[in-house]
PDB file of N, CA and C in Angstrom:
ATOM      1  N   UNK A   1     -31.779  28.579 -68.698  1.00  0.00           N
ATOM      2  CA  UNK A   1     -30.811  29.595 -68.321  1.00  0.00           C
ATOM      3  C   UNK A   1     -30.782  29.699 -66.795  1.00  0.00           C
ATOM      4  N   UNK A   2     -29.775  29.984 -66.375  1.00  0.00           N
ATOM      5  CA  UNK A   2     -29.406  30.075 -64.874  1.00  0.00           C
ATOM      6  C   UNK A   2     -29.963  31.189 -64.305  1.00  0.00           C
ATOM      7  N   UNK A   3     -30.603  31.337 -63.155  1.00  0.00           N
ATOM      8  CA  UNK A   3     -30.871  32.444 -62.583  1.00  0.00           C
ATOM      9  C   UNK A   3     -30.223  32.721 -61.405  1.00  0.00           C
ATOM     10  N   UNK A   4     -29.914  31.995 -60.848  1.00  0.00           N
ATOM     11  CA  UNK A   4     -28.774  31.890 -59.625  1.00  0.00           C
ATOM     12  C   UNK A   4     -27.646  31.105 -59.454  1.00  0.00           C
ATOM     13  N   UNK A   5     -26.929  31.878 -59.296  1.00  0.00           N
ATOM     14  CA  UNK A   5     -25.325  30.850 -59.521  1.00  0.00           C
ATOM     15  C   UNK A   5     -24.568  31.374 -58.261  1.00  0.00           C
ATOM     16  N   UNK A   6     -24.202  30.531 -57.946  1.00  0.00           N
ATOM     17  CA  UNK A   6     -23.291  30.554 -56.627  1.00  0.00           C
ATOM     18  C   UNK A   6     -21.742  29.679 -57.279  1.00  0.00           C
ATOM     19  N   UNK A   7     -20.704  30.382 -57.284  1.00  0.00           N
ATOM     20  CA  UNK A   7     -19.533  30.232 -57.445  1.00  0.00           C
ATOM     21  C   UNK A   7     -18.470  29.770 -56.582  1.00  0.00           C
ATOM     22  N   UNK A   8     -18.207  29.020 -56.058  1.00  0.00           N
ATOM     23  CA  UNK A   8     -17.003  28.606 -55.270  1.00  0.00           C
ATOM     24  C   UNK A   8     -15.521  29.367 -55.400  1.00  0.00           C
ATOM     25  N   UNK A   9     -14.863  29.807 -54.654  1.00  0.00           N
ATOM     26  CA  UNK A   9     -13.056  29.968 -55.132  1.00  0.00           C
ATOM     27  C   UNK A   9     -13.120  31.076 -55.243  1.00  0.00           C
ATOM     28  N   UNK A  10     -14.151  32.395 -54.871  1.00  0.00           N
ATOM     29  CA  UNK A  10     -14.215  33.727 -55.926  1.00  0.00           C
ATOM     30  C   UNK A  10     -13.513  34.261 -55.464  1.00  0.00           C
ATOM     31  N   UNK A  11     -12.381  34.096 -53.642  1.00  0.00           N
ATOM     32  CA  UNK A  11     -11.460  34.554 -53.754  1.00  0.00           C
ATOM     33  C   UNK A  11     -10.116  34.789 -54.668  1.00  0.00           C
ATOM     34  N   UNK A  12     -10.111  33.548 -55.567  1.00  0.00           N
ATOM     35  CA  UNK A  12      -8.766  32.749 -56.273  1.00  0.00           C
ATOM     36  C   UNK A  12      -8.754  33.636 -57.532  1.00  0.00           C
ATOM     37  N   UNK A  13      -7.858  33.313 -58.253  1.00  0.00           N
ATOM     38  CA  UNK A  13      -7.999  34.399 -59.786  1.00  0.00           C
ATOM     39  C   UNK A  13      -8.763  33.727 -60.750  1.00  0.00           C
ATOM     40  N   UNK A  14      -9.254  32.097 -60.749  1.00  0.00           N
ATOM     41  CA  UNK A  14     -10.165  31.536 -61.751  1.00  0.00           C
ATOM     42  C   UNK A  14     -11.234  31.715 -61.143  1.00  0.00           C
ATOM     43  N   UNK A  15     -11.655  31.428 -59.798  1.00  0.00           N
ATOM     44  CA  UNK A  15     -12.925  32.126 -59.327  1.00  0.00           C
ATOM     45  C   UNK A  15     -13.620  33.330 -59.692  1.00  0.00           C
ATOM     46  N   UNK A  16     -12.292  34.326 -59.596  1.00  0.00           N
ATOM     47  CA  UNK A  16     -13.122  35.616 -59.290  1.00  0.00           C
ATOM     48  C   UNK A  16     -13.427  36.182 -61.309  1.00  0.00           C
ATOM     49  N   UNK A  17     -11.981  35.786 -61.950  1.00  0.00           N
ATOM     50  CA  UNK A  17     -12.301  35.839 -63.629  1.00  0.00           C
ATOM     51  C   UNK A  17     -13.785  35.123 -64.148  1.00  0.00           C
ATOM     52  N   UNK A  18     -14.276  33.634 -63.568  1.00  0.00           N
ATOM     53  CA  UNK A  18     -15.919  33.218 -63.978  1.00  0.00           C
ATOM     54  C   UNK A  18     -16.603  34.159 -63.446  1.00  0.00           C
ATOM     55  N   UNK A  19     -16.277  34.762 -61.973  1.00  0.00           N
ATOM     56  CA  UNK A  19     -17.425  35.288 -61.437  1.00  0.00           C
ATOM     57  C   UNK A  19     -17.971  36.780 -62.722  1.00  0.00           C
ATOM     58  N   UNK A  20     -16.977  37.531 -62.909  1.00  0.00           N
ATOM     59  CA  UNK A  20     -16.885  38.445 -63.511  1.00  0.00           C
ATOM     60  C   UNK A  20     -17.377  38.466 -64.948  1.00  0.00           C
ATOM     61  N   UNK A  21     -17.229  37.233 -65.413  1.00  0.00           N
ATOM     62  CA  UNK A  21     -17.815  37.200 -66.833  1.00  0.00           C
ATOM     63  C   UNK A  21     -19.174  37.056 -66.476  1.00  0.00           C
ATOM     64  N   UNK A  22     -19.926  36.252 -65.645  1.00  0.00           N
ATOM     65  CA  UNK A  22     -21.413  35.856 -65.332  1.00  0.00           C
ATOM     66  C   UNK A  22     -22.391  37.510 -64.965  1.00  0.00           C
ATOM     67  N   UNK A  23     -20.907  38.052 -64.266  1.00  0.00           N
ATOM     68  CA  UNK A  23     -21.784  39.698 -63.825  1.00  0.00           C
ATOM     69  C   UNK A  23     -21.871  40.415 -65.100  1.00  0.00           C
ATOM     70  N   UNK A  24     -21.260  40.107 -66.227  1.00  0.00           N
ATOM     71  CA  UNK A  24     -21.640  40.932 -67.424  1.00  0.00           C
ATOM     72  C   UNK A  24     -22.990  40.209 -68.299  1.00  0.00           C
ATOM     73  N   UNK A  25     -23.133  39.173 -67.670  1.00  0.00           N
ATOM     74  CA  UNK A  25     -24.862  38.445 -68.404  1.00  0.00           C
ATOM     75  C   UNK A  25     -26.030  38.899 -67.890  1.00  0.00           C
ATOM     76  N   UNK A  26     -26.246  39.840 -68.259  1.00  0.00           N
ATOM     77  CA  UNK A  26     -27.837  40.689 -67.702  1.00  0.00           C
ATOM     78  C   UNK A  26     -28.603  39.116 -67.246  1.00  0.00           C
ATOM     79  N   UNK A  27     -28.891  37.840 -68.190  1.00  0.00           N
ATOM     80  CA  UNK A  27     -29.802  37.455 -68.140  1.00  0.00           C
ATOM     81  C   UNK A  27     -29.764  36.795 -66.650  1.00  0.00           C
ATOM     82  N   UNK A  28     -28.590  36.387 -65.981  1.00  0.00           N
ATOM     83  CA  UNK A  28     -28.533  35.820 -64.939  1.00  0.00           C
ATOM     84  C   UNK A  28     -28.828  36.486 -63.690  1.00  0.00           C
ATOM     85  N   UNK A  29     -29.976  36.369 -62.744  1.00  0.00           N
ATOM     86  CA  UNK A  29     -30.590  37.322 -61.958  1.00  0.00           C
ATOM     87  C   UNK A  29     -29.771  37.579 -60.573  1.00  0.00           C
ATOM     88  N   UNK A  30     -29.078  36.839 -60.011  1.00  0.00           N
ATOM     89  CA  UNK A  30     -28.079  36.771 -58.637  1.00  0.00           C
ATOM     90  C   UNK A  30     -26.635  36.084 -59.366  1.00  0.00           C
ATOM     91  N   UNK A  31     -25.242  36.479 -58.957  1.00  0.00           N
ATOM     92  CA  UNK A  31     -24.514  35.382 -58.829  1.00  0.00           C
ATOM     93  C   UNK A  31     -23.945  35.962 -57.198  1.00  0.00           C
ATOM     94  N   UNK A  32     -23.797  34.580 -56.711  1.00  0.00           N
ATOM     95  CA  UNK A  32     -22.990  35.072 -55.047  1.00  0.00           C
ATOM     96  C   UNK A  32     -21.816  34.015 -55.509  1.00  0.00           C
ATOM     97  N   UNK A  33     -20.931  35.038 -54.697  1.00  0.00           N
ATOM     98  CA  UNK A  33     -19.526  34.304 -54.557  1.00  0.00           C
ATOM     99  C   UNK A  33     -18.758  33.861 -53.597  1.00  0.00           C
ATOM    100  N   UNK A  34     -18.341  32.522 -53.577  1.00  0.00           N
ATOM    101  CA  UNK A  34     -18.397  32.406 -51.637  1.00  0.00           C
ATOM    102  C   UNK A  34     -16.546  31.489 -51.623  1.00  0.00           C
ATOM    103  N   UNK A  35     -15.977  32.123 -50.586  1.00  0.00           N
ATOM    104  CA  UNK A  35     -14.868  31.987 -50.540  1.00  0.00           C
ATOM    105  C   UNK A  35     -14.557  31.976 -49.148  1.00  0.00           C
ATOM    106  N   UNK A  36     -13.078  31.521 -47.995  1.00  0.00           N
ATOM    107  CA  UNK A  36     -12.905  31.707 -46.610  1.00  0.00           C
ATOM    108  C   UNK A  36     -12.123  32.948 -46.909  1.00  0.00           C
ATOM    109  N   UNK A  37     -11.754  33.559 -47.949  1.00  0.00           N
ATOM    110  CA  UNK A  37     -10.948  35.350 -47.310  1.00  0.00           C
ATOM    111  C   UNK A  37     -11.798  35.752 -49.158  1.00  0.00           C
ATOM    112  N   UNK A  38     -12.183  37.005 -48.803  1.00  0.00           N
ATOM    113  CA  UNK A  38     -12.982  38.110 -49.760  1.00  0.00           C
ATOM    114  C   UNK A  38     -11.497  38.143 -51.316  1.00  0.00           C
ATOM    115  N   UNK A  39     -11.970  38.403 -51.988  1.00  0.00           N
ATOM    116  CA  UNK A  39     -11.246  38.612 -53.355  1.00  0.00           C
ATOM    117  C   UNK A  39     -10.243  39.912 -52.629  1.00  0.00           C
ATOM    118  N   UNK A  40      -9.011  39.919 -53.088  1.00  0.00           N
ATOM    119  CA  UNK A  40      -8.147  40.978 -52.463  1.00  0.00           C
ATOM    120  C   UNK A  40      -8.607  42.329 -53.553  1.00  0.00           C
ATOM    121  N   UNK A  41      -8.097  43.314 -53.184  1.00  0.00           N
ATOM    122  CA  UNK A  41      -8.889  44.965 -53.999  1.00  0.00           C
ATOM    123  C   UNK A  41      -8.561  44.804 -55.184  1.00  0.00           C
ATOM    124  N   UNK A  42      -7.558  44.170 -55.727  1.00  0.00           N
ATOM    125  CA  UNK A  42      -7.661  44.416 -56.979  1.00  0.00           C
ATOM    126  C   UNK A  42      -8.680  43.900 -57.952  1.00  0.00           C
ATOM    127  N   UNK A  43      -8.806  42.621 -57.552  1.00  0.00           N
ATOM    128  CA  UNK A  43     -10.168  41.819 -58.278  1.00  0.00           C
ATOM    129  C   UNK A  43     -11.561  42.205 -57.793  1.00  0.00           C
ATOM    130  N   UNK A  44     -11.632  42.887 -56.564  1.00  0.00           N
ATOM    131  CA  UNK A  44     -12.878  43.163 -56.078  1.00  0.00           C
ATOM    132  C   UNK A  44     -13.854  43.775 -56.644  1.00  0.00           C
ATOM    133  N   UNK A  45     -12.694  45.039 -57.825  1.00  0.00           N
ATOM    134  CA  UNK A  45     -13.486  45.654 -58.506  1.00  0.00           C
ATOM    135  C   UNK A  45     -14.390  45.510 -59.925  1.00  0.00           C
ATOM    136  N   UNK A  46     -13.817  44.179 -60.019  1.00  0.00           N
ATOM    137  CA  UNK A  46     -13.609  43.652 -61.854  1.00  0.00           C
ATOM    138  C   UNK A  46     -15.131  42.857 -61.266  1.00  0.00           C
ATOM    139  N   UNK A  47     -15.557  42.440 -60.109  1.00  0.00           N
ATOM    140  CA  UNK A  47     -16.962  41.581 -59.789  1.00  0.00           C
ATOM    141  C   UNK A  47     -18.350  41.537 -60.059  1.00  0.00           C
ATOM    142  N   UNK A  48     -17.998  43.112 -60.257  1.00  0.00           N
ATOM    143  CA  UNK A  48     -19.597  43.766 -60.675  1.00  0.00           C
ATOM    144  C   UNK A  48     -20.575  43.422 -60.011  1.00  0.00           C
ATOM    145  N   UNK A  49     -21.927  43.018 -59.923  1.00  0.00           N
ATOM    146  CA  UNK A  49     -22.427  42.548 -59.233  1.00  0.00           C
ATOM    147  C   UNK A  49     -22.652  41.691 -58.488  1.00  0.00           C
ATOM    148  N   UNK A  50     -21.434  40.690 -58.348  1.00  0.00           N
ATOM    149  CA  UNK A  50     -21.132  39.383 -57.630  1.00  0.00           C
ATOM    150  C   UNK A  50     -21.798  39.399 -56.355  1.00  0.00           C
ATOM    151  N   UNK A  51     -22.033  38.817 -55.462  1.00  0.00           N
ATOM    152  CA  UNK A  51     -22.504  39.053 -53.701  1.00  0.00           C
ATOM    153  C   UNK A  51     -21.048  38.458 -53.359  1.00  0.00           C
ATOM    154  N   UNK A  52     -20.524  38.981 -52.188  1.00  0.00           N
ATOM    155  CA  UNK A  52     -19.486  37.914 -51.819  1.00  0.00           C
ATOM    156  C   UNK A  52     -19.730  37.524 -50.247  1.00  0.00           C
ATOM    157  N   UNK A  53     -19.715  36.343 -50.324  1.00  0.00           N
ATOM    158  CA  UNK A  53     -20.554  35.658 -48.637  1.00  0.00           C
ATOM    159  C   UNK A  53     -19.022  34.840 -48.213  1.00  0.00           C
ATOM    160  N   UNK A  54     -18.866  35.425 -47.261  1.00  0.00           N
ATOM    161  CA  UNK A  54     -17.160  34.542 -46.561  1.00  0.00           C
ATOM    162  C   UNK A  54     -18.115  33.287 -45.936  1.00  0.00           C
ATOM    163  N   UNK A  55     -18.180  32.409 -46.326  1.00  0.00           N
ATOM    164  CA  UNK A  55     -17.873  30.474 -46.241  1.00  0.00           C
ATOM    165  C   UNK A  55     -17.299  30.080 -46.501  1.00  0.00           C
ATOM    166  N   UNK A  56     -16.839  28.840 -45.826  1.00  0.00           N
ATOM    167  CA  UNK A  56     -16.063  27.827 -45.912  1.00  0.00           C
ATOM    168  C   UNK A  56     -17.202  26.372 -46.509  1.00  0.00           C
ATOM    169  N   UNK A  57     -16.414  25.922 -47.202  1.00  0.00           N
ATOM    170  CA  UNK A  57     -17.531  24.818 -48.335  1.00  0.00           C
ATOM    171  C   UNK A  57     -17.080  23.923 -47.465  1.00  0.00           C
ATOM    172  N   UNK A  58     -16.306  23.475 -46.326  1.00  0.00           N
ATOM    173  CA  UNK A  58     -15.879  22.405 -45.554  1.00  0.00           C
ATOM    174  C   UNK A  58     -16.939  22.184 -44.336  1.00  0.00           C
ATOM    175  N   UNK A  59     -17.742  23.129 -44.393  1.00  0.00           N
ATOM    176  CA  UNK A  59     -18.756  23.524 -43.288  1.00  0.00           C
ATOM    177  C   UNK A  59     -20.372  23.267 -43.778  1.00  0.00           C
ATOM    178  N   UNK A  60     -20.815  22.209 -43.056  1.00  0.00           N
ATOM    179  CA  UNK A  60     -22.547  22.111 -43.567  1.00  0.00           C
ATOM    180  C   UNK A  60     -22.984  23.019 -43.778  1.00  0.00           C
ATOM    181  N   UNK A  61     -22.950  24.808 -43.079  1.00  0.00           N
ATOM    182  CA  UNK A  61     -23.680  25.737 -43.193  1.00  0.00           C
ATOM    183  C   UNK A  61     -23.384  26.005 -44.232  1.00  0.00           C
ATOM    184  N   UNK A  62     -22.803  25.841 -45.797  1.00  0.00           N
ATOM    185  CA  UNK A  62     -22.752  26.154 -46.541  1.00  0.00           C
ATOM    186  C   UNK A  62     -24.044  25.827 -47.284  1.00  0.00           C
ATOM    187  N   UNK A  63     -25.154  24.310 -47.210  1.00  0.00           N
ATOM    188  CA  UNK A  63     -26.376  24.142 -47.312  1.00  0.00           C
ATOM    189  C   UNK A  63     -27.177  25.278 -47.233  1.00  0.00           C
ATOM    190  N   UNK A  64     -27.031  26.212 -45.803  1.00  0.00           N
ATOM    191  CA  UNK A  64     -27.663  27.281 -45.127  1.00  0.00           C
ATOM    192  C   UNK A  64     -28.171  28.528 -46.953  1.00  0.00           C
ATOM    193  N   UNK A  65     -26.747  28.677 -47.216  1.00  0.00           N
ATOM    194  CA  UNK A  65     -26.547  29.973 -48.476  1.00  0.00           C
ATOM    195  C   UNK A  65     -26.767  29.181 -49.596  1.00  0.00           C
ATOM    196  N   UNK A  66     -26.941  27.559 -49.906  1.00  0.00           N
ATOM    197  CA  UNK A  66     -27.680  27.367 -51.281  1.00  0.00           C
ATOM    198  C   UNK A  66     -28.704  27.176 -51.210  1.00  0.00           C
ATOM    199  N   UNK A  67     -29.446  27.117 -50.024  1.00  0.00           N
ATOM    200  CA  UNK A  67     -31.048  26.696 -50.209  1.00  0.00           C
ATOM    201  C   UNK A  67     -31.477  28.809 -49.832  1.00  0.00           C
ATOM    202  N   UNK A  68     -31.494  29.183 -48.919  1.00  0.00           N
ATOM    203  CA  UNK A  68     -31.609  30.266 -48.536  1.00  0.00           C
ATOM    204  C   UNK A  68     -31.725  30.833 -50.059  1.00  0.00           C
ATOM    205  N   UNK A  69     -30.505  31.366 -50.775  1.00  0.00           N
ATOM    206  CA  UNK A  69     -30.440  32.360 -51.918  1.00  0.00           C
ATOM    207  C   UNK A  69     -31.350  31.614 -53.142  1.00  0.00           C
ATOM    208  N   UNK A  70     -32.166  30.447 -52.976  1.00  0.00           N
ATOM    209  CA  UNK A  70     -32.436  29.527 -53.926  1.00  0.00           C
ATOM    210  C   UNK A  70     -31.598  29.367 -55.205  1.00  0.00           C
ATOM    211  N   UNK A  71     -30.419  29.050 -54.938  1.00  0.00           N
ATOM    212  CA  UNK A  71     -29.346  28.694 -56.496  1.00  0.00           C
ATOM    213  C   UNK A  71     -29.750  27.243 -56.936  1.00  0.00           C
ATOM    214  N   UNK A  72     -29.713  27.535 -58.367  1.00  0.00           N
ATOM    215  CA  UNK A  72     -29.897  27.158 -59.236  1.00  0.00           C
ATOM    216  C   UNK A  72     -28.977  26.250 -59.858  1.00  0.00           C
ATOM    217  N   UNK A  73     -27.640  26.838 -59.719  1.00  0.00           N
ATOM    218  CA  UNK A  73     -26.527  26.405 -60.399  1.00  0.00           C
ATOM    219  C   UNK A  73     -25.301  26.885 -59.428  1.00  0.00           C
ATOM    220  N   UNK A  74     -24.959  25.612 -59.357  1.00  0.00           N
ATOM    221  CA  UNK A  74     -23.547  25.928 -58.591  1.00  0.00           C
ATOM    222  C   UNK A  74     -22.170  25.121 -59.770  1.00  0.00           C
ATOM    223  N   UNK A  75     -21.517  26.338 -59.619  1.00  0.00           N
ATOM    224  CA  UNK A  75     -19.840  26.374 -60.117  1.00  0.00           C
ATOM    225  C   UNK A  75     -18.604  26.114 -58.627  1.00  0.00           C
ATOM    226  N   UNK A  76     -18.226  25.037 -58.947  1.00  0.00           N
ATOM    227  CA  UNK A  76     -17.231  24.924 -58.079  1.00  0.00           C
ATOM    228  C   UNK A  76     -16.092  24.995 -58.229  1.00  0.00           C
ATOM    229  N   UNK A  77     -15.515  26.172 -58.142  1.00  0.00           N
ATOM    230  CA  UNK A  77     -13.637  25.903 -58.470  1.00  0.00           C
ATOM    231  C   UNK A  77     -12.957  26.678 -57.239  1.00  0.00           C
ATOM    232  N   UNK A  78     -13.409  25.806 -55.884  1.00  0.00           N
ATOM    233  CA  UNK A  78     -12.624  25.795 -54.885  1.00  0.00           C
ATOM    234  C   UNK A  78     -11.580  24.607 -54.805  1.00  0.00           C
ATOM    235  N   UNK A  79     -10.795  24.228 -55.955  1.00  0.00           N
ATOM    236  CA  UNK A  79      -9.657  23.435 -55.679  1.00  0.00           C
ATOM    237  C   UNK A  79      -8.632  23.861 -55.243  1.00  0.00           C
ATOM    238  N   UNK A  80      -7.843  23.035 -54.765  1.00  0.00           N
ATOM    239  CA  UNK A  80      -6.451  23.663 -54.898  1.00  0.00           C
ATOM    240  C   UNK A  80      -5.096  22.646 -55.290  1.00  0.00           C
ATOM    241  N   UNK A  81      -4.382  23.032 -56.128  1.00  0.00           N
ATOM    242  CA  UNK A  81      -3.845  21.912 -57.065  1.00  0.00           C
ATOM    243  C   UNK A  81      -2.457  21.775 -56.407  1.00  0.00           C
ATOM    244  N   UNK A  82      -1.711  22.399 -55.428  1.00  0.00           N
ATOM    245  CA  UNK A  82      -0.955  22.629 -54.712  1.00  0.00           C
ATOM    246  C   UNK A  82      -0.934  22.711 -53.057  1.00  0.00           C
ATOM    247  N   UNK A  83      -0.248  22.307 -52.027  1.00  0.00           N
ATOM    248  CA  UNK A  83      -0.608  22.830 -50.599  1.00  0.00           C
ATOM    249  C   UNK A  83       0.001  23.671 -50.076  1.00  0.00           C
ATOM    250  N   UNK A  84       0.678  24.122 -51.024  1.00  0.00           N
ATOM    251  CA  UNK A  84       1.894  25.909 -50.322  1.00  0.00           C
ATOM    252  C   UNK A  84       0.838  26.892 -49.967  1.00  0.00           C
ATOM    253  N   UNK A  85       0.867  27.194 -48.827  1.00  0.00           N
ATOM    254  CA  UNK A  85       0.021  27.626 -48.222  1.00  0.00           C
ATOM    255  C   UNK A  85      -1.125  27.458 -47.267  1.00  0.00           C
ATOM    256  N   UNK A  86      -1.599  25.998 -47.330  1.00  0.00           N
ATOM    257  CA  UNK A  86      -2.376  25.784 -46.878  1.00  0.00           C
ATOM    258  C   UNK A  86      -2.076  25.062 -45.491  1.00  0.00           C
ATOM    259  N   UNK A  87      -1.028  24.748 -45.806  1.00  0.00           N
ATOM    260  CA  UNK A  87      -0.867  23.943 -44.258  1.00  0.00           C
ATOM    261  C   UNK A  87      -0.376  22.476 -44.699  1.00  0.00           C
ATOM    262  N   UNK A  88      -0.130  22.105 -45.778  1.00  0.00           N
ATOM    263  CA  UNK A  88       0.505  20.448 -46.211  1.00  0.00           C
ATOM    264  C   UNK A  88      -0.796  19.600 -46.841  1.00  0.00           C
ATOM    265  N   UNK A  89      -0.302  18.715 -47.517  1.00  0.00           N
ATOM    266  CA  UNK A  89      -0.877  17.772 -48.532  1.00  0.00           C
ATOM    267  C   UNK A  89      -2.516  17.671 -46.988  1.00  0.00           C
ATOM    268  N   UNK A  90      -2.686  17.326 -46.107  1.00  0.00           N
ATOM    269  CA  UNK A  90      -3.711  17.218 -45.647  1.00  0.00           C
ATOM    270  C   UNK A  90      -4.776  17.781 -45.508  1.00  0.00           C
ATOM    271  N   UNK A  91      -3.990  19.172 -45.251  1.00  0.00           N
ATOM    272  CA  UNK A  91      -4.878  20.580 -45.313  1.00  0.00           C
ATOM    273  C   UNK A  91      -5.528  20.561 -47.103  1.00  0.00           C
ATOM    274  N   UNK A  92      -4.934  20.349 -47.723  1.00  0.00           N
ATOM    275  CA  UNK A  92      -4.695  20.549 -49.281  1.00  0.00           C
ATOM    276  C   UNK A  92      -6.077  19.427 -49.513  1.00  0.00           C
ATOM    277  N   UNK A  93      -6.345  18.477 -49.424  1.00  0.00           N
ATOM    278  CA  UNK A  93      -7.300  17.149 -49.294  1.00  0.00           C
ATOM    279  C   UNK A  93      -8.465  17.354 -48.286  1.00  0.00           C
ATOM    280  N   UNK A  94      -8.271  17.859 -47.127  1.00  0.00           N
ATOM    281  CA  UNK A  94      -9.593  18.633 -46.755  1.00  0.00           C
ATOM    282  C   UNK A  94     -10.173  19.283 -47.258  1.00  0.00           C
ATOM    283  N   UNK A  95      -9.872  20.458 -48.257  1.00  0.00           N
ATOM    284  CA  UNK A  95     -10.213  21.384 -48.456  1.00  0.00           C
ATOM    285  C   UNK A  95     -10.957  20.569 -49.791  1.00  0.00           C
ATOM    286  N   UNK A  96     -10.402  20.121 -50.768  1.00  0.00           N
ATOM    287  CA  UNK A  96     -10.692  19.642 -51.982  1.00  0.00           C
ATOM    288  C   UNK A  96     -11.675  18.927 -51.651  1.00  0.00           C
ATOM    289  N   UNK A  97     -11.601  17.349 -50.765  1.00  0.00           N
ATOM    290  CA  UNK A  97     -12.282  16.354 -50.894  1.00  0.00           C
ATOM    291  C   UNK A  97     -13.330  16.715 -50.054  1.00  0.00           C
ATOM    292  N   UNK A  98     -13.341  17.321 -48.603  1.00  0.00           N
ATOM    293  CA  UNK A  98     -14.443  17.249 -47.741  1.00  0.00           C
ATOM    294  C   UNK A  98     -15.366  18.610 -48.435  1.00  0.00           C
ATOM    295  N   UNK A  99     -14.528  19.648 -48.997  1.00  0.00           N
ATOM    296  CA  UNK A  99     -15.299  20.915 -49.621  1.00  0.00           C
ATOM    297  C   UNK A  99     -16.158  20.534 -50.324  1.00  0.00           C
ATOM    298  N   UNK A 100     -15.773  19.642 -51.340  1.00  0.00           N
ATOM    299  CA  UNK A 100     -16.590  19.018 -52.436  1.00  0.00           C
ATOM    300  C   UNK A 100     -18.068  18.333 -52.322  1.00  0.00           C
ATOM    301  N   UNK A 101     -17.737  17.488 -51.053  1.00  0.00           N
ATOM    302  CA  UNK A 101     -18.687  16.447 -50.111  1.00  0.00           C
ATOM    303  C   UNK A 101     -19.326  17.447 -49.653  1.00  0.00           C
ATOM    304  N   UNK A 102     -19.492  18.254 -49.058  1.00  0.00           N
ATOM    305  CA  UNK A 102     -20.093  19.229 -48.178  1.00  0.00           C
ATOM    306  C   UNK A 102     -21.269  20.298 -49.427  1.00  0.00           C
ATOM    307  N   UNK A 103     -20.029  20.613 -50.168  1.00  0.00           N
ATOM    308  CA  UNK A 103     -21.099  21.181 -51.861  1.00  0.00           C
ATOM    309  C   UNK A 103     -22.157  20.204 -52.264  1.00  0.00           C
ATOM    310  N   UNK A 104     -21.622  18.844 -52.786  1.00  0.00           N
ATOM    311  CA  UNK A 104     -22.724  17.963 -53.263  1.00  0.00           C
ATOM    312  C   UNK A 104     -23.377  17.733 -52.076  1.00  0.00           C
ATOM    313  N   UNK A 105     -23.499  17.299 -50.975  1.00  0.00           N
ATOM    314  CA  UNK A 105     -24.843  17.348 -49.760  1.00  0.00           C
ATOM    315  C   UNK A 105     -25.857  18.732 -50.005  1.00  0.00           C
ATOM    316  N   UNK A 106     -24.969  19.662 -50.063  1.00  0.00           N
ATOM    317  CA  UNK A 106     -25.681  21.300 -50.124  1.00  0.00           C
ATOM    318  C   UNK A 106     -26.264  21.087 -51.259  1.00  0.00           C
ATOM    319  N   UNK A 107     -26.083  20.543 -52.325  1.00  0.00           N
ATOM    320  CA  UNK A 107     -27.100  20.651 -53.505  1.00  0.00           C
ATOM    321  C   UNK A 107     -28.087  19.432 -53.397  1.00  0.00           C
ATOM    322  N   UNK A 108     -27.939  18.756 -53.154  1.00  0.00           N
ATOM    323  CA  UNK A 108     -28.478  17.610 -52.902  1.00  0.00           C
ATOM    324  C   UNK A 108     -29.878  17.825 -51.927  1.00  0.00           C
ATOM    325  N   UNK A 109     -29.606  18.314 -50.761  1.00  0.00           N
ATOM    326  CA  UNK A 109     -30.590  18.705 -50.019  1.00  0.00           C
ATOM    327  C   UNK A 109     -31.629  19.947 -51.020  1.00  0.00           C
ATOM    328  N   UNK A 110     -30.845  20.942 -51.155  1.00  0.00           N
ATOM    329  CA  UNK A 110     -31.450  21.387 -52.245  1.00  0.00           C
ATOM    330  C   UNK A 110     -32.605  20.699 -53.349  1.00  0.00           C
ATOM    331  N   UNK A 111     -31.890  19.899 -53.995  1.00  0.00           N
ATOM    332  CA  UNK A 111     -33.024  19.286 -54.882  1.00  0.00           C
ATOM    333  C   UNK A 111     -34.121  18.727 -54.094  1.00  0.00           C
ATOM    334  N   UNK A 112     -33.716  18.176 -52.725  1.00  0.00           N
ATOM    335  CA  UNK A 112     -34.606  17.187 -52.282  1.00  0.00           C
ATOM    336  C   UNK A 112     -35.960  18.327 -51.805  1.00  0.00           C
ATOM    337  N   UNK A 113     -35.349  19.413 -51.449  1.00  0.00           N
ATOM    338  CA  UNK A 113     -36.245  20.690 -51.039  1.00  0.00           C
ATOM    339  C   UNK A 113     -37.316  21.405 -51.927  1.00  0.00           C
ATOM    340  N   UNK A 114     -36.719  21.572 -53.310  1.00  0.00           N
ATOM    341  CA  UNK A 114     -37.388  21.818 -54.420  1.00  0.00           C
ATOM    342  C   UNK A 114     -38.250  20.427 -55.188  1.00  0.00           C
ATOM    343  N   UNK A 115     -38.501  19.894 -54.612  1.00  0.00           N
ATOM    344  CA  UNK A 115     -39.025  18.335 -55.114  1.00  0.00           C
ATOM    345  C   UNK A 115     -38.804  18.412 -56.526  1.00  0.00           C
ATOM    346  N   UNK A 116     -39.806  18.464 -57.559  1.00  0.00           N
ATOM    347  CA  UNK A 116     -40.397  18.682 -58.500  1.00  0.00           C
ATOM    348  C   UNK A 116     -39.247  20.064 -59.418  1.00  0.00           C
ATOM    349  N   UNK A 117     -38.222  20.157 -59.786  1.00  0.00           N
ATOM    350  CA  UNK A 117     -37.926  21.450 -60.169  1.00  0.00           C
ATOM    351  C   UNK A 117     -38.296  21.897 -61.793  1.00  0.00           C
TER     352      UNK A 117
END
C-alpha cells in the first residue's frame, strides 16, 4: 500500500478528481499535489488533505519534493492532449515530453537513494 503519493496535474480536473479520491483513503499517510498554478477555488475544496506544492515537472528541482517528502508512488497526469493555451504544439511537447523525463530522473534518483527498498 502506498504511503506517499505525489500526483502530477492537481491543478487540471483529472488531477485534482485522483487527488481527491486518495484524500478519502485513511490508509495513505501524505498525498502532495504538484502543479505550475494551484487548483482554482472551486476544486480546492473537494482536496481534503492533498499538500499542494507549485512545481513545474520541467524543472530538476522537482527531484528536490520526491526525495525530500520520501514518495513512494508517483501518479502522473500532467499531460496535455491539446496546446490551446499553452503557447503551440512546442510548448504542448515540452511540457509532456521533457515533464515526463524530468519525473522519471526524479524517481529514478529516488530509487537509487533508497537502495534496497
Amino acid at each position: 500500500m502506498p504511503r506517499v503519493v505525489l500526483i502530477t496535474g492537481v491543478g487540471r480536473p483529472l488531477g485534482s478528481r485522483f487527488a481527491a479520491k486518495l484524500a478519502a483513503d485513511d490508509s495513505i499517510e501524505r498525498i502532495i499535489g504538484v502543479d505550475t498554478a494551484p487548483p482554482r477555488g472551486d476544486v480546492l475544496g473537494t482536496l481534503g488533505r492533498t499538500e499542494f506544492v507549485r512545481a513545474d515537472i520541467r524543472n530538476p528541482l522537482i527531484a528536490k519534493v520526491v526525495s525530500s517528502a520520501n514518495v513512494d508512488t508517483v501518479v502522473h497526469l500532467n499531460l496535455l492532449a491539446n496546446s490551446d493555451g499553452v503557447g503551440g504544439r512546442a510548448a504542448m511537447k515540452e511540457i509532456n515530453v521533457i515533464g515526463a523525463m524530468q519525473l522519471l530522473a526524479a524517481c529514478r534518483r529516488r530509487l537509487a537513494c533508497a537502495g534496497s527498498w
